[in-house]
C-alpha atoms as a PDB file:
ATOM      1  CA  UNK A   1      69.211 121.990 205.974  1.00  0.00           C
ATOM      2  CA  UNK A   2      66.766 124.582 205.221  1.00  0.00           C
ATOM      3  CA  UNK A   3      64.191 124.145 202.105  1.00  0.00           C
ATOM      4  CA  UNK A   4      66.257 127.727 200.497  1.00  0.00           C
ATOM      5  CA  UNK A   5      69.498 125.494 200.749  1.00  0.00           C
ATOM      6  CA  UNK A   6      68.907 122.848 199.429  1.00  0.00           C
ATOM      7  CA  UNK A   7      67.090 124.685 196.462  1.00  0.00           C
ATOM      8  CA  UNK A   8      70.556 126.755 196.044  1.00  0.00           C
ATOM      9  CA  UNK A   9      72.561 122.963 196.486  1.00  0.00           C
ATOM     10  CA  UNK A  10      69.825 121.626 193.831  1.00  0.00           C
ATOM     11  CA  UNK A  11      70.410 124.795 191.050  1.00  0.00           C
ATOM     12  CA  UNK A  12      74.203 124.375 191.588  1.00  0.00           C
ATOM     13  CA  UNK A  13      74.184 120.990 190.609  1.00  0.00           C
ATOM     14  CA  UNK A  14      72.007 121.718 187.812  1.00  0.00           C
ATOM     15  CA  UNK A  15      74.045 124.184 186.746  1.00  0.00           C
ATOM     16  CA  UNK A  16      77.181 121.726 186.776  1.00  0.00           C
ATOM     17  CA  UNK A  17      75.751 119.441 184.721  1.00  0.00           C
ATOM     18  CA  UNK A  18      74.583 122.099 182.224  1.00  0.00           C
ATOM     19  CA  UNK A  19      78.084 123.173 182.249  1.00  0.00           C
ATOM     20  CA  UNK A  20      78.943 119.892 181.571  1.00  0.00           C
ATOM     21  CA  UNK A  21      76.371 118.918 178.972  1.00  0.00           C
ATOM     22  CA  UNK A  22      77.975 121.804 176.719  1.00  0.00           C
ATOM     23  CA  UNK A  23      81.229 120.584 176.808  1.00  0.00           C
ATOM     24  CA  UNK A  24      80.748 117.175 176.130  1.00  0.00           C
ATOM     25  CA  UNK A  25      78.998 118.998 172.482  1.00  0.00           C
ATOM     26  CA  UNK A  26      81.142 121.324 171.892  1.00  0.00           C
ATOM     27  CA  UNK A  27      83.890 118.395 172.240  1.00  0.00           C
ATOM     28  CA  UNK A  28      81.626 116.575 169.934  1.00  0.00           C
ATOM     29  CA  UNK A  29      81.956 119.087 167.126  1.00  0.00           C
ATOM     30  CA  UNK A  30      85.544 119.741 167.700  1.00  0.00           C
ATOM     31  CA  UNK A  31      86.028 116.092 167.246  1.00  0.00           C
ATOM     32  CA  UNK A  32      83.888 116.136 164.518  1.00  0.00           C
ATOM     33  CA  UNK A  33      85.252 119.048 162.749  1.00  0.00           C
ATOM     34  CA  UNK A  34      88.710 117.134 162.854  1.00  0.00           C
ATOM     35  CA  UNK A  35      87.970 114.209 161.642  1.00  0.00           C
ATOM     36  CA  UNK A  36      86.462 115.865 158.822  1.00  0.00           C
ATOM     37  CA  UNK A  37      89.694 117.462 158.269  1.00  0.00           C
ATOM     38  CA  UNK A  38      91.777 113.953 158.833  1.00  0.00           C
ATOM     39  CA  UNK A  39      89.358 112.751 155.836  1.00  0.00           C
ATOM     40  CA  UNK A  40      90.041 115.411 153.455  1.00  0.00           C
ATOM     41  CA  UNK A  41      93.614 115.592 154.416  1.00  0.00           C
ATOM     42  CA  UNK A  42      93.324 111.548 153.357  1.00  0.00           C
ATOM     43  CA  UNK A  43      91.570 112.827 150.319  1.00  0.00           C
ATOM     44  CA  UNK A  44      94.262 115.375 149.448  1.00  0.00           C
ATOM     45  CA  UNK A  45      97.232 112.681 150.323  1.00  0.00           C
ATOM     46  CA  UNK A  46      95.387 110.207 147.507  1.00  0.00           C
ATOM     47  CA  UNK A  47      94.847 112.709 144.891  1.00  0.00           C
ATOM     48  CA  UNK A  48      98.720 114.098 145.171  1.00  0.00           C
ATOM     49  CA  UNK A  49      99.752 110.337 145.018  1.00  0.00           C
ATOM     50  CA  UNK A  50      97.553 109.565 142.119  1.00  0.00           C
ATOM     51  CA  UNK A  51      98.281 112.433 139.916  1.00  0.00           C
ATOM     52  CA  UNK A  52      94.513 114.090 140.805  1.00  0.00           C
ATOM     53  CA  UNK A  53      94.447 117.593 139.098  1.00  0.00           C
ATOM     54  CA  UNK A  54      95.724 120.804 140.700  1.00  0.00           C
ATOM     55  CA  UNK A  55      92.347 122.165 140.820  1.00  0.00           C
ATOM     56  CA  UNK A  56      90.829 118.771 142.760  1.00  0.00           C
ATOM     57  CA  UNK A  57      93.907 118.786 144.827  1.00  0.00           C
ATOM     58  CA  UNK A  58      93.660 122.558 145.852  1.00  0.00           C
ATOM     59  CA  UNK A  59      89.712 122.215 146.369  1.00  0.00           C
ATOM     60  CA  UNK A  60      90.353 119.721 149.260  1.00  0.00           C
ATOM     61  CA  UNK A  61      93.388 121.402 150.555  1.00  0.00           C
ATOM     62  CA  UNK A  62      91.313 124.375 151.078  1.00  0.00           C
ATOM     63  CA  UNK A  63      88.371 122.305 152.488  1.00  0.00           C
ATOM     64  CA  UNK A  64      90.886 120.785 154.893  1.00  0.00           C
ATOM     65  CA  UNK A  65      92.398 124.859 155.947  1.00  0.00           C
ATOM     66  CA  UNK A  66      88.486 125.679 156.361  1.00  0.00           C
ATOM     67  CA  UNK A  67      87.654 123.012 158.469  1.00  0.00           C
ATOM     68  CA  UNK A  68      90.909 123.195 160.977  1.00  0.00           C
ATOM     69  CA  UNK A  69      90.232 127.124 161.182  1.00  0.00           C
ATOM     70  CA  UNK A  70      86.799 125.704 162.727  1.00  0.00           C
ATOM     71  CA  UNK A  71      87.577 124.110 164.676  1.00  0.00           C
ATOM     72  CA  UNK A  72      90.376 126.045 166.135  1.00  0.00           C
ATOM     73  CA  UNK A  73      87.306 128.659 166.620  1.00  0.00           C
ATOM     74  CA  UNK A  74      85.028 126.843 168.818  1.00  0.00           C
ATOM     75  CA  UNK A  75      88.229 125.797 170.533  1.00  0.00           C
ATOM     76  CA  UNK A  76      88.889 129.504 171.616  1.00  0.00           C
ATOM     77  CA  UNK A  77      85.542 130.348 171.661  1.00  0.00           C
ATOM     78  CA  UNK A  78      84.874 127.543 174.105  1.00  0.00           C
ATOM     79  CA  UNK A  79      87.926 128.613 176.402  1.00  0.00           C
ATOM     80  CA  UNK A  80      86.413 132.212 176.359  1.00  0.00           C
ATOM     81  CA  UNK A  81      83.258 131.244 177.538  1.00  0.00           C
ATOM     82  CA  UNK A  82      84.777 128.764 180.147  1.00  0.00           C
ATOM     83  CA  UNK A  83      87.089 131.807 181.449  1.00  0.00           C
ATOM     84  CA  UNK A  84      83.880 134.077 182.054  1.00  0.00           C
ATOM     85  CA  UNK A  85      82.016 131.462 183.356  1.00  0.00           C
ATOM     86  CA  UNK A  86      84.889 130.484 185.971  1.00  0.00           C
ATOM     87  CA  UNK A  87      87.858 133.303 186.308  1.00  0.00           C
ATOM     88  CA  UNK A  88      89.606 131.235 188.920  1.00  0.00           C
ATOM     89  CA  UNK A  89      89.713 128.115 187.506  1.00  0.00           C
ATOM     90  CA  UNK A  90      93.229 127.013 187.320  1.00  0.00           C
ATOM     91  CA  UNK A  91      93.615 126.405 183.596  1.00  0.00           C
ATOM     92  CA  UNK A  92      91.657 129.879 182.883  1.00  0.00           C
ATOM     93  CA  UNK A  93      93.503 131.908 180.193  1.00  0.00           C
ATOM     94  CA  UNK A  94      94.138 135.589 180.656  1.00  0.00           C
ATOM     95  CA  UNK A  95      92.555 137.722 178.087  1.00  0.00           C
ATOM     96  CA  UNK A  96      96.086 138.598 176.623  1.00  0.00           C
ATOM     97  CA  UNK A  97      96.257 134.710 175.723  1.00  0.00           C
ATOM     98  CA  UNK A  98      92.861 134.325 174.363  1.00  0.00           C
ATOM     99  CA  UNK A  99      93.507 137.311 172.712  1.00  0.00           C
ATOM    100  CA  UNK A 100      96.789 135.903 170.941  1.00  0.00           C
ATOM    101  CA  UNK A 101      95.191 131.872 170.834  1.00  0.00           C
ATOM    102  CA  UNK A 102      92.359 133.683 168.374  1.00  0.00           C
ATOM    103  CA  UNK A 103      94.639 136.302 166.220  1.00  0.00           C
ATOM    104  CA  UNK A 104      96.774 132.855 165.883  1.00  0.00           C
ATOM    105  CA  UNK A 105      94.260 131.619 164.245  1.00  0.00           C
ATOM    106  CA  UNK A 106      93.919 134.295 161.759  1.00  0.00           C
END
């Protein structure tokens, strides 16, 4: 193996575990965006239950929308960035379903 090979074997890797570094955080503030929401939803489910106001009730329903919308972004934001980064993966989305995954979303 020449020393130019095993430089492009060494920046590969590299580049791997880059790849994988940012989706192990980007998971991390999905999952963290969601159980945000799962705690709000909890705080919306109480406040129904105990008679909470309309106003307190709508403030975390809406807290709840905000964070789900969120998190569906870096969700589809994530999949656009993994479809440029590797076209021929086979999971990659076409741009016509990225395209409807994020007006979903809206």
């Amino acid at each position: 193996m020449t020393t130019e090979t095993v430089a492009v074997a060494d920046a590969a890797v590299s580049a791997g575990a880059a790849q994988g570094a940012a989706h192990a955080a980007n998971q991390k503030k999905i999952l963290n965006r969601l159980r945000r929401a799962q705690g709000q939803l909890g705080a919306v489910i109480a406040a129904v239950e105990s008679g909470g106001s309309c106003k307190d009730v709508v403030t975390q329903l809406a807290a709840v929308s905000s964070a789900l919308d969120k998190a569906g972004f870096v969700i589809v934001s994530t999949a656009m960035r993994d479809c440029i980064d590797n076209p021929d993966t086979p999971n990659a989305l076409t741009v016509d379903e990225l395209e409807k995954l994020f007006l979903t979303l809206a």
